[in-house]
C-alpha atoms as a PDB file:
ATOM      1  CA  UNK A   1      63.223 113.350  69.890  1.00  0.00           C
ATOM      2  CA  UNK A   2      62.964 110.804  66.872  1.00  0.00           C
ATOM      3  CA  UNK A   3      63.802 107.461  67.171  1.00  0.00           C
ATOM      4  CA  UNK A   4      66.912 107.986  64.971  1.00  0.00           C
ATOM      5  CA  UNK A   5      68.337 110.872  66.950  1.00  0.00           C
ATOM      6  CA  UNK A   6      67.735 109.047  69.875  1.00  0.00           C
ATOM      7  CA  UNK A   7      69.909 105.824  68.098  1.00  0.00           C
ATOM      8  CA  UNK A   8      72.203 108.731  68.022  1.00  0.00           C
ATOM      9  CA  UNK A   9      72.550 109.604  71.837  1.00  0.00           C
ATOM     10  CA  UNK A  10      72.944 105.627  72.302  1.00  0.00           C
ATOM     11  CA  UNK A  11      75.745 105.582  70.166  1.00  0.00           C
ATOM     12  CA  UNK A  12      77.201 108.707  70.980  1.00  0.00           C
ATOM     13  CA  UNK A  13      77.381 107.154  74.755  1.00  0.00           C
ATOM     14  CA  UNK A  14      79.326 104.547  73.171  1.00  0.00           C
ATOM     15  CA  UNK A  15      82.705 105.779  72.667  1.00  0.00           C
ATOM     16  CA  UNK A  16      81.954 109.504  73.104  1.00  0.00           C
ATOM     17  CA  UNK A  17      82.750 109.842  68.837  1.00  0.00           C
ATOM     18  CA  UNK A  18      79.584 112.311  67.641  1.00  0.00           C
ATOM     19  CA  UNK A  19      80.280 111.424  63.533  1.00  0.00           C
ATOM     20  CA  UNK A  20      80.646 107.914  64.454  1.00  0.00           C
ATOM     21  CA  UNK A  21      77.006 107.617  66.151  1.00  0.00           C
ATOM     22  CA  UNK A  22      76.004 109.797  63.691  1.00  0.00           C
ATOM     23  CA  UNK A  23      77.088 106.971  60.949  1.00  0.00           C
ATOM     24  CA  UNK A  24      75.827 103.914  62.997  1.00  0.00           C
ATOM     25  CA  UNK A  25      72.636 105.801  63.817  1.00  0.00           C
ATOM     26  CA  UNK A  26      71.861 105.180  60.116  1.00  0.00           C
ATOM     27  CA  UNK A  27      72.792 109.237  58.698  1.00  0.00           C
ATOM     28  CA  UNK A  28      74.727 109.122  55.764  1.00  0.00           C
ATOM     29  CA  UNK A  29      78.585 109.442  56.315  1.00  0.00           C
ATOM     30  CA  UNK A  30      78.742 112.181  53.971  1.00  0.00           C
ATOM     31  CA  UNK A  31      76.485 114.102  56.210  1.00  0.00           C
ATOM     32  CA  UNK A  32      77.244 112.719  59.833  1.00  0.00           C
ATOM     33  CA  UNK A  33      79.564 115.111  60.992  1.00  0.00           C
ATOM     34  CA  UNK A  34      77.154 118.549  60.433  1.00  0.00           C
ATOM     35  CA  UNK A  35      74.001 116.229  61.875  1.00  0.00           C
ATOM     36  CA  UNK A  36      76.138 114.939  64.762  1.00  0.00           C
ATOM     37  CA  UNK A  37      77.404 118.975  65.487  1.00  0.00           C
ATOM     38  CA  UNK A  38      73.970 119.799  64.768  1.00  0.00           C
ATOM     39  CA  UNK A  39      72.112 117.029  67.201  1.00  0.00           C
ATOM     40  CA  UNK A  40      74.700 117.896  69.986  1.00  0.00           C
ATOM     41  CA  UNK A  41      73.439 121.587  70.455  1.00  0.00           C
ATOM     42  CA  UNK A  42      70.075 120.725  70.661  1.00  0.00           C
ATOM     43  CA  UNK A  43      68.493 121.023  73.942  1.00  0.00           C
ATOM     44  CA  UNK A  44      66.564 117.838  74.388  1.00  0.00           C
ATOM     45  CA  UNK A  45      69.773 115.830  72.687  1.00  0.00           C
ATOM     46  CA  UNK A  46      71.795 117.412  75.218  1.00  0.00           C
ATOM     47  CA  UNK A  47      69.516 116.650  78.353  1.00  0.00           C
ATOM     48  CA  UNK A  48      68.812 112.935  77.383  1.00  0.00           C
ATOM     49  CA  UNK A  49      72.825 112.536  77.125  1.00  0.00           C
ATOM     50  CA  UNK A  50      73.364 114.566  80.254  1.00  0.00           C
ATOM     51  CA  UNK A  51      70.432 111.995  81.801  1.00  0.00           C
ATOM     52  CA  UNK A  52      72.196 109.044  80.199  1.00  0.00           C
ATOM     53  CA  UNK A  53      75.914 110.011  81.353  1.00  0.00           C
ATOM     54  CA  UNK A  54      75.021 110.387  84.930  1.00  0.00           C
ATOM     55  CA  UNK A  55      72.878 107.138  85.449  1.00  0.00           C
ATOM     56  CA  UNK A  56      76.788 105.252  84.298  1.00  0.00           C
ATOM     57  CA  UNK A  57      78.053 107.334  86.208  1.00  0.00           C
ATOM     58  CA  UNK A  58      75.825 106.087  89.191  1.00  0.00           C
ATOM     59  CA  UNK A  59      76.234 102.378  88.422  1.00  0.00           C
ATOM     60  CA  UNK A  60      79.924 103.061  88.058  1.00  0.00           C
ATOM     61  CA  UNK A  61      80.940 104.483  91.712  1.00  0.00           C
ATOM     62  CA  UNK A  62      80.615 102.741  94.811  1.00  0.00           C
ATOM     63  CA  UNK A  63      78.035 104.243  97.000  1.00  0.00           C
ATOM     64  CA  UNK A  64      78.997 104.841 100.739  1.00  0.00           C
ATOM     65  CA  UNK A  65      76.606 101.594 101.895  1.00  0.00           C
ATOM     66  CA  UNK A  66      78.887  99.256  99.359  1.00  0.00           C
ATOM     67  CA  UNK A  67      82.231 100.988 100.614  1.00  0.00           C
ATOM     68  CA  UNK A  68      81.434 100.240 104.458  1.00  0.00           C
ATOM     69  CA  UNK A  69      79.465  96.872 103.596  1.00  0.00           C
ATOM     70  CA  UNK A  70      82.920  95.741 102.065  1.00  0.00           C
ATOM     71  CA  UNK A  71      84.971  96.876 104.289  1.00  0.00           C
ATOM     72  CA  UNK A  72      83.237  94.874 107.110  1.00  0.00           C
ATOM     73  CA  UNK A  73      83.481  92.142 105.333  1.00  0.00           C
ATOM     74  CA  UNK A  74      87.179  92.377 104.805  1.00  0.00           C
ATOM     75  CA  UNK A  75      87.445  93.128 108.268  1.00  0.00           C
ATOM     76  CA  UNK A  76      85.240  89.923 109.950  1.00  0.00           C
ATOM     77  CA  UNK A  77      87.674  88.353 107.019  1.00  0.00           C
ATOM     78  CA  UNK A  78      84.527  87.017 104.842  1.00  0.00           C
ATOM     79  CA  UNK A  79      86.179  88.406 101.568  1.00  0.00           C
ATOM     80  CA  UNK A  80      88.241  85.772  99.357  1.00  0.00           C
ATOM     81  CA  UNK A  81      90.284  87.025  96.448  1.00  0.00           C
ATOM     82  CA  UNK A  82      91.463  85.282  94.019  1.00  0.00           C
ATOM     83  CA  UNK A  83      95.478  84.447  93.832  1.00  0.00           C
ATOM     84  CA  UNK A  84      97.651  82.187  91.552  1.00  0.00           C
ATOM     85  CA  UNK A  85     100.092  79.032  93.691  1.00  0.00           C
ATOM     86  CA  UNK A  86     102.520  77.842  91.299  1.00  0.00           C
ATOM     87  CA  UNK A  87     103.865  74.609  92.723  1.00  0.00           C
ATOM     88  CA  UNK A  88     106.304  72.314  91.789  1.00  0.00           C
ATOM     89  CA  UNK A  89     105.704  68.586  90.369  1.00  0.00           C
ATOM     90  CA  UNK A  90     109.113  67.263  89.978  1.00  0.00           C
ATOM     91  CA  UNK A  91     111.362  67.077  87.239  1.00  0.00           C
ATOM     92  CA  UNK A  92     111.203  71.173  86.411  1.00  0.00           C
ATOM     93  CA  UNK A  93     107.529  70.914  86.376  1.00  0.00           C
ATOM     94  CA  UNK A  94     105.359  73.058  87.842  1.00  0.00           C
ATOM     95  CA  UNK A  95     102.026  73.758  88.005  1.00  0.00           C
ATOM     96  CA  UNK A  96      99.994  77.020  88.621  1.00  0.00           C
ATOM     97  CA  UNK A  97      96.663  77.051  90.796  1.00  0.00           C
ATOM     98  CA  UNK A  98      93.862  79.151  91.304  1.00  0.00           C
ATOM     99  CA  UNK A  99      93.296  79.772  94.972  1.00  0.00           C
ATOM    100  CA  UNK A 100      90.992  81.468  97.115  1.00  0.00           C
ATOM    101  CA  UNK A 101      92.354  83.467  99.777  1.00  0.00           C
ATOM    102  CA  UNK A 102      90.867  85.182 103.268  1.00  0.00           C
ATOM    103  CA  UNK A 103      92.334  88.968 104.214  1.00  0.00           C
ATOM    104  CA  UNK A 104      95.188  88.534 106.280  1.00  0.00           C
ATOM    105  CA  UNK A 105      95.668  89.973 109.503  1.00  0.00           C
ATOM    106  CA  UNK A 106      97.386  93.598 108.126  1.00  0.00           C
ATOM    107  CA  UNK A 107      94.452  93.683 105.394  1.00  0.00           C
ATOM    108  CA  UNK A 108      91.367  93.010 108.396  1.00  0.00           C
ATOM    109  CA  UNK A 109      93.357  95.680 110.757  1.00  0.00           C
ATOM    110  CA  UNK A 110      93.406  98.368 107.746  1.00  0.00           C
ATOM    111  CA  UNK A 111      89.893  97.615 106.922  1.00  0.00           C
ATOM    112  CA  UNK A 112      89.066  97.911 110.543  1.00  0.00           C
ATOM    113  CA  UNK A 113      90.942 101.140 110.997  1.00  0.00           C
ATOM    114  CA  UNK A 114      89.000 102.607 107.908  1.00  0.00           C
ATOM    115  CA  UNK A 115      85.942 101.606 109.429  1.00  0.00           C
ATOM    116  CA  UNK A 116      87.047 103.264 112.754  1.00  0.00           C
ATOM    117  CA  UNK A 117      87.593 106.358 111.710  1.00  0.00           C
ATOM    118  CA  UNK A 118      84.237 106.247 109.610  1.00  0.00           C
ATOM    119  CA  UNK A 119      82.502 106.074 113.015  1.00  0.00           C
ATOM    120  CA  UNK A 120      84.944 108.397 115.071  1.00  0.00           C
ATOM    121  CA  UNK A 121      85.574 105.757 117.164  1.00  0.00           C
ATOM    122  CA  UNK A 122      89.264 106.403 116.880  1.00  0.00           C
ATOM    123  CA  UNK A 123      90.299 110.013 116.692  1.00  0.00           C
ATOM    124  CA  UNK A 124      93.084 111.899 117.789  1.00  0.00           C
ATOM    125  CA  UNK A 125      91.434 115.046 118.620  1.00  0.00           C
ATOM    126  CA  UNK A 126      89.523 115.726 121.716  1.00  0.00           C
ATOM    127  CA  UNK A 127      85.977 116.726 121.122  1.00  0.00           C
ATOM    128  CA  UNK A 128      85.050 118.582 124.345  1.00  0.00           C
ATOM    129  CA  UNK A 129      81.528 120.293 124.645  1.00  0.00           C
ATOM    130  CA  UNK A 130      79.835 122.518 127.046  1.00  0.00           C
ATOM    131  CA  UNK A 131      80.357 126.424 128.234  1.00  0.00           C
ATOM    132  CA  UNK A 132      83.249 127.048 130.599  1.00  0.00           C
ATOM    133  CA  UNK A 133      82.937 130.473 132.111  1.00  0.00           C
ATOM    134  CA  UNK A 134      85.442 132.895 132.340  1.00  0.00           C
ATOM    135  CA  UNK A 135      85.466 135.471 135.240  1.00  0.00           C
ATOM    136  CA  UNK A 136      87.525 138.518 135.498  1.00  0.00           C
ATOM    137  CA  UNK A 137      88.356 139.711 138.928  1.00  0.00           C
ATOM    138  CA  UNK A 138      89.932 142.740 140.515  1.00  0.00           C
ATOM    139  CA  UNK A 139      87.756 144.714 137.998  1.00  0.00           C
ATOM    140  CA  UNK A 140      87.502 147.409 141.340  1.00  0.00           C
ATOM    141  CA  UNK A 141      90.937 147.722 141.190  1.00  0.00           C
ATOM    142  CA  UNK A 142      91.844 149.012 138.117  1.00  0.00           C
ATOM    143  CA  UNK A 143      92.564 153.151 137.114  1.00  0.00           C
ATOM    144  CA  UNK A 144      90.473 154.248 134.069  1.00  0.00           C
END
């Protein structure tokens, strides 16, 4: 792959607009739409943007580790989030604040639950394992 088609993928990750990358890749506008068609079907071109698309991906969606690491948190109520207190001053004045605020008790006990049911520790079903044996009898008794 060149250095200019790979300028390409780059841009082409951008905002997903092939003529576009094509253009800020440095290929002539009159041009860019055949070499961005063109540089699209080609194998390598394809893999490195396949490569590219999932490693976003990756950094994009929580992994299972984050999910349960946050929901702990929110749970032993460590979170804070952010919220906006607009208090009065007087006279029709008042005044917005930031604020930083712990989970309250319904947000910990959802959390909680989540986490709960993660571990199976709260399930409505009954798991029961182990044989049970089933015998038949007055098997002498019966006609053929």
């Amino acid at each position: 792959m060149t250095a200019k088609q790979k300028r390409f993928c780059d841009e082409y990750l951008i905002d997903l607009n092939a003529t576009q990358a094509a253009i800020r890749a440095g290929y002539s506008p009159k041009t860019a739409r055949n070499i961005a068609n063109e540089n699209l079907t080609k194998p390598n071109i394809k893999a490195y943007i396949e490569k590219r698309m999932k490693e976003k991906e990756d950094n994009l969606i929580a992994l299972q580790d984050e999910v349960l690491r946050y929901l702990t948190s929110v749970m032993r109520g460590e979170s804070r989030s952010e919220i906006v207190v607009v208090e009065g001053c007087g006279d029709g004045v008042s005044e917005a604040k930031r604020m930083l605020k712990a989970p309250d008790e319904r947000e910990r006990l959802k959390a909680g639950e989540l986490l709960a049911k993660r571990y199976g520790i709260l399930s409505d079903k009954v798991k029961i394992d182990g044989a049970i044996p089933i015998v038949i009898s007055g098997e002498d008794n019966l006609e053929d």
